[in-house]
N, C-alpha and C. Protein backbone atom coordinates (compact mmCIF):
# COMPACT_ATOMS: atom_id res chain seq x y z
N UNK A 1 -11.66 49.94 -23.41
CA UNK A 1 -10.67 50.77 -22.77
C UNK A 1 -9.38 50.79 -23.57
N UNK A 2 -9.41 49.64 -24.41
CA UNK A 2 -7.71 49.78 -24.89
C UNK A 2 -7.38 50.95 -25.88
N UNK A 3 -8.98 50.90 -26.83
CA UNK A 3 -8.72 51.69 -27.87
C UNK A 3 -9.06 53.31 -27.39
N UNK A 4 -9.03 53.94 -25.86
CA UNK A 4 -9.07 55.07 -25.95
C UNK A 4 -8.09 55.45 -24.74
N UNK A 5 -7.86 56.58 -24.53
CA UNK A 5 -6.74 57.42 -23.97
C UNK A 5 -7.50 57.99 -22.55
N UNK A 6 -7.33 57.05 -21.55
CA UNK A 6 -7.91 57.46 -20.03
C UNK A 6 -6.59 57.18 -19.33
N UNK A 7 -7.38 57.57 -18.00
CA UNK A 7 -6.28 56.94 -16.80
C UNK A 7 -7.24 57.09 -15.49
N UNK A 8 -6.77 56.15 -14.61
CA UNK A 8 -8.40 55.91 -13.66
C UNK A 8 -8.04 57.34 -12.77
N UNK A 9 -6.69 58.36 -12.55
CA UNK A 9 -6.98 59.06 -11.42
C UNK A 9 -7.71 60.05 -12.50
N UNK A 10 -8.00 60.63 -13.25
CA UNK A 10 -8.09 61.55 -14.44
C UNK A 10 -9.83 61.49 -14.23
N UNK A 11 -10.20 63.05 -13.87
CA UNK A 11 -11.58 63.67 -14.49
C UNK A 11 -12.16 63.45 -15.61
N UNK A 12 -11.50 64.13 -16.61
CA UNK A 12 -12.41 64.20 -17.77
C UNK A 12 -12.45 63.15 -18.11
N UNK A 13 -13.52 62.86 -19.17
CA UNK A 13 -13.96 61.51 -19.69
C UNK A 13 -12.61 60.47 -20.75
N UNK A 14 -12.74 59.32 -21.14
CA UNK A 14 -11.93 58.91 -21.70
C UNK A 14 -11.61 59.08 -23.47
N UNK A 15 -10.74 59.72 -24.15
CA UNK A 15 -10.84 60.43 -25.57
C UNK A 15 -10.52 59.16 -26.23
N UNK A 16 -11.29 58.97 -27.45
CA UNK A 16 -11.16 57.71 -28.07
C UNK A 16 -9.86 58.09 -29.51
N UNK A 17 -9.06 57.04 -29.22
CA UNK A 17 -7.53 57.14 -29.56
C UNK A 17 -7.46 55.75 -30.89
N UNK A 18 -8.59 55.29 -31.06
CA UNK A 18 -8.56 54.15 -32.05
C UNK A 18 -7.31 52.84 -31.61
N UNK A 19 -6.50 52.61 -32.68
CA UNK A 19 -5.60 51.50 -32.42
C UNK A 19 -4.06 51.96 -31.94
N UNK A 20 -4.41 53.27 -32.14
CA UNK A 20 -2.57 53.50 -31.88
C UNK A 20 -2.01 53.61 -30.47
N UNK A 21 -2.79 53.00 -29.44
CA UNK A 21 -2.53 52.22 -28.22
C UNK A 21 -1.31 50.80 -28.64
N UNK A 22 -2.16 50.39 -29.62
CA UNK A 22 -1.56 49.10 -30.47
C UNK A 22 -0.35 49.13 -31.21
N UNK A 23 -0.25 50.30 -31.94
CA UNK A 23 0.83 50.63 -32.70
C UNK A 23 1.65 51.30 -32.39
N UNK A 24 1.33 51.68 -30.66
CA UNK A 24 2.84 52.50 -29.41
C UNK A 24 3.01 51.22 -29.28
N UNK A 25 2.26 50.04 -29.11
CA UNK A 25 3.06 49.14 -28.05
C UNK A 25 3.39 48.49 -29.00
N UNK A 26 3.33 47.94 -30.46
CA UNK A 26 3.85 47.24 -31.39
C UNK A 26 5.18 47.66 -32.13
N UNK A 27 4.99 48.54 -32.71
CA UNK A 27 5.88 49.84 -33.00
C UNK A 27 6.86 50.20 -32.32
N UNK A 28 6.55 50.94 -31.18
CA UNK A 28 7.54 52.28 -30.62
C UNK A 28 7.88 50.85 -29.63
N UNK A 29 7.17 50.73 -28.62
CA UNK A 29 7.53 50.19 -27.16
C UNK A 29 8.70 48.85 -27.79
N UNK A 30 10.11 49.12 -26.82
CA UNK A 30 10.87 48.00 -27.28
C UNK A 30 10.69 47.13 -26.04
N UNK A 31 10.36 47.60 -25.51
CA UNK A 31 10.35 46.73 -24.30
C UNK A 31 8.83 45.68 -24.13
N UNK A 32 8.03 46.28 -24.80
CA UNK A 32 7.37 45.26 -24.92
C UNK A 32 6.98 44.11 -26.15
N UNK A 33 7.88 44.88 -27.07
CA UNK A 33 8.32 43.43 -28.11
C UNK A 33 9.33 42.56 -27.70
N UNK A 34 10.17 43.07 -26.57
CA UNK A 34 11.27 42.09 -26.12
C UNK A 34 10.22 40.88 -25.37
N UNK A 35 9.28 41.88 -24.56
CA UNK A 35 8.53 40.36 -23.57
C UNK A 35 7.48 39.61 -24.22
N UNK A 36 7.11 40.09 -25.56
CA UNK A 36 6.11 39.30 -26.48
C UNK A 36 7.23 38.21 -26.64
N UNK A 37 8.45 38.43 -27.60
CA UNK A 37 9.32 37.69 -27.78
C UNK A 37 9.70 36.68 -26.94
N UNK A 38 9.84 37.16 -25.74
CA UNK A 38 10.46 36.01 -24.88
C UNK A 38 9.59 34.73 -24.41
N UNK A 39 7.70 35.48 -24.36
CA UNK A 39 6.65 35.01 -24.01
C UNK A 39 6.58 33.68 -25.32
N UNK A 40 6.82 34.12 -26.33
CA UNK A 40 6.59 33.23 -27.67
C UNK A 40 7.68 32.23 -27.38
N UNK A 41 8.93 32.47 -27.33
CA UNK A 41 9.90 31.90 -27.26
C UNK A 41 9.58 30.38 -25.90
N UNK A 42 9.35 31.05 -24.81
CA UNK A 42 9.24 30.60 -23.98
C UNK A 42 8.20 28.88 -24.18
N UNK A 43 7.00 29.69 -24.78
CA UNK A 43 5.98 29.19 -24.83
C UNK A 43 6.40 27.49 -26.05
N UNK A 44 7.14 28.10 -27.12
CA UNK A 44 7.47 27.23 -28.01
C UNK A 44 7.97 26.13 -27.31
N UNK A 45 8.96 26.91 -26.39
CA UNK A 45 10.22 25.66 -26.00
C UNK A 45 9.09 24.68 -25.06
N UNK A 46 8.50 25.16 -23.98
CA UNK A 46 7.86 24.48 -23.30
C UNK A 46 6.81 23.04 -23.72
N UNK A 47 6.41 23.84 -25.05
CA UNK A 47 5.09 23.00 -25.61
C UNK A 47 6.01 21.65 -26.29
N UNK A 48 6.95 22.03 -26.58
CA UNK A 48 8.08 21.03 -28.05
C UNK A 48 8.31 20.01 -26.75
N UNK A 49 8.99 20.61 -25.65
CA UNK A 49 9.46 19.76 -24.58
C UNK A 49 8.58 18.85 -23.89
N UNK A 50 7.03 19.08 -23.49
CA UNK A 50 6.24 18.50 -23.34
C UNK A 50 5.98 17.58 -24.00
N UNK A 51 5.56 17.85 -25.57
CA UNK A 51 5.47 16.67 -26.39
C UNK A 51 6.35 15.91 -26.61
N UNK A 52 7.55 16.30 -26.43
CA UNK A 52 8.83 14.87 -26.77
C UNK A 52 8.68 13.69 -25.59
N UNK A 53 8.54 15.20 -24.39
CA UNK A 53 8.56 13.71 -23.56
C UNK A 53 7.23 13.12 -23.17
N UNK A 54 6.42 13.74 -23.75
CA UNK A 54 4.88 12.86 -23.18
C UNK A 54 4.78 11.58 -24.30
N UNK A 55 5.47 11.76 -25.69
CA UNK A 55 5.53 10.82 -26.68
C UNK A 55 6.29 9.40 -26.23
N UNK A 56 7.33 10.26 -25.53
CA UNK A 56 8.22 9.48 -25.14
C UNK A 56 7.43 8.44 -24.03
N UNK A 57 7.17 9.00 -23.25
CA UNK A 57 6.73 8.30 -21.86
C UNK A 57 5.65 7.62 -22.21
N UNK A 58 4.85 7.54 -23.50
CA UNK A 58 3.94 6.74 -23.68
C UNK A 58 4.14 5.91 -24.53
N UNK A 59 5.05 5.92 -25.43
CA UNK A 59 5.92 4.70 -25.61
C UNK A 59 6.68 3.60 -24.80
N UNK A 60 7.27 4.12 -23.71
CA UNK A 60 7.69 3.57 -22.64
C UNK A 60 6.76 2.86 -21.77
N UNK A 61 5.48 3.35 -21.78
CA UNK A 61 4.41 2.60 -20.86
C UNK A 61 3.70 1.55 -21.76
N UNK A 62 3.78 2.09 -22.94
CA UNK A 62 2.94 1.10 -23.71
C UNK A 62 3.87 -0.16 -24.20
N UNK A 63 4.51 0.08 -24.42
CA UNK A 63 5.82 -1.00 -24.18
C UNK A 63 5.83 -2.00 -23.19
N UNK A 64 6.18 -1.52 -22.05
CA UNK A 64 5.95 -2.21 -20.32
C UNK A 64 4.74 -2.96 -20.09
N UNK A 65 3.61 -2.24 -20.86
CA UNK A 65 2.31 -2.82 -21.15
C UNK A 65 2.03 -4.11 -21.96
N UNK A 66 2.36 -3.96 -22.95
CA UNK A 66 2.84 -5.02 -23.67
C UNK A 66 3.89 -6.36 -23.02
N UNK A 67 4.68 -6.01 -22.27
CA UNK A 67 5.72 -6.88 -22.23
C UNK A 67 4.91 -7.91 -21.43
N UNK A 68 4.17 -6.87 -20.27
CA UNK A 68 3.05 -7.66 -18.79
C UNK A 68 2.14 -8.45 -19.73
N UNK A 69 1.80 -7.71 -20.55
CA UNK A 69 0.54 -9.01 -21.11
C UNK A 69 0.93 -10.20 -22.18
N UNK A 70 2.01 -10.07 -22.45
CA UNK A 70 2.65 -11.42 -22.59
C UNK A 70 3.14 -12.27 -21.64
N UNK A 71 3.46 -11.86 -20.65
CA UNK A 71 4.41 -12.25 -19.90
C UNK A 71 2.71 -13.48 -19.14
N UNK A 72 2.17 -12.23 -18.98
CA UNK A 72 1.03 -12.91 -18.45
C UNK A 72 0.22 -14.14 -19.04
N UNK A 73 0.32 -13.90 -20.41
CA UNK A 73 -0.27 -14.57 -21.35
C UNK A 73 0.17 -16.06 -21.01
N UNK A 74 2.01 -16.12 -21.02
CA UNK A 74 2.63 -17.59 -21.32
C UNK A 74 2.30 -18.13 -19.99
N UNK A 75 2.17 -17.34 -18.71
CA UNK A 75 2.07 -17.97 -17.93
C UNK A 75 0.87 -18.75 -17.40
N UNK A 76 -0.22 -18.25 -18.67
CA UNK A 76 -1.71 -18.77 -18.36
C UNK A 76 -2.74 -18.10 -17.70
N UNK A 77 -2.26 -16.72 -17.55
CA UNK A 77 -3.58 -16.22 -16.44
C UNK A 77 -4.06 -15.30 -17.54
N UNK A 78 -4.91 -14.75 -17.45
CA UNK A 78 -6.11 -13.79 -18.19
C UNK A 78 -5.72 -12.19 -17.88
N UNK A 79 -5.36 -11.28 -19.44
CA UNK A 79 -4.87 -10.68 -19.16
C UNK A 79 -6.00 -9.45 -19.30
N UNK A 80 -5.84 -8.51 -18.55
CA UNK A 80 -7.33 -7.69 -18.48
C UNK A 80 -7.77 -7.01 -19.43
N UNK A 81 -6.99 -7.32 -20.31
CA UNK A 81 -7.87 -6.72 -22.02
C UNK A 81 -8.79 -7.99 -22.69
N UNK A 82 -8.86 -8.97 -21.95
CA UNK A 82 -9.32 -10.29 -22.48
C UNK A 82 -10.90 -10.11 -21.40
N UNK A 83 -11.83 -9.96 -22.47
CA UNK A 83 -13.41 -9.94 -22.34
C UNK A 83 -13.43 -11.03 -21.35
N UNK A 84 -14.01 -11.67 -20.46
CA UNK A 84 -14.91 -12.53 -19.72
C UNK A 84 -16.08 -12.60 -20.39
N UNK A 85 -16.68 -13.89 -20.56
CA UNK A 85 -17.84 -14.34 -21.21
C UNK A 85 -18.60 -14.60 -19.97
């Protein structure tokens, strides 16, 4: 459907229009390079922000993690990364 020239109330059949569906909306349409743009934009910031803080927060746990299984260690009990025989 993209590459031809219909419309659902419309009789006659659909006339095949190739890509320049693609090259109105790439080209001409400003309005829809503004919302590609914003969509990209958007998308960047979100993904960068995710990873800082998922890096972050798993540093922070793995850390806390660490601290418990020492902590656990000096005090003598068995810390649950330690196999049972």
């Amino acid at each position: 459907m993209s590459v031809h020239s219909w419309y659902a109330s419309s009789l006659p059949s659909p006339e095949f229009v190739g890509l320049a569906n693609f090259r109105r909306a790439f080209v001409d349409d400003e309005r829809f390079r503004n919302a590609l743009w914003l969509t990209l934009y958007f998308t960047g910031l979100a993904t960068a922000l995710q990873l800082v803080l998922g890096v972050a927060l798993a540093l922070l746990l793995d850390r806390q993690s660490a601290r418990a299984a020492l902590a656990s260690k000096s005090i003598g009990g068995d810390s649950p990364a330690t196999p049972r025989a």
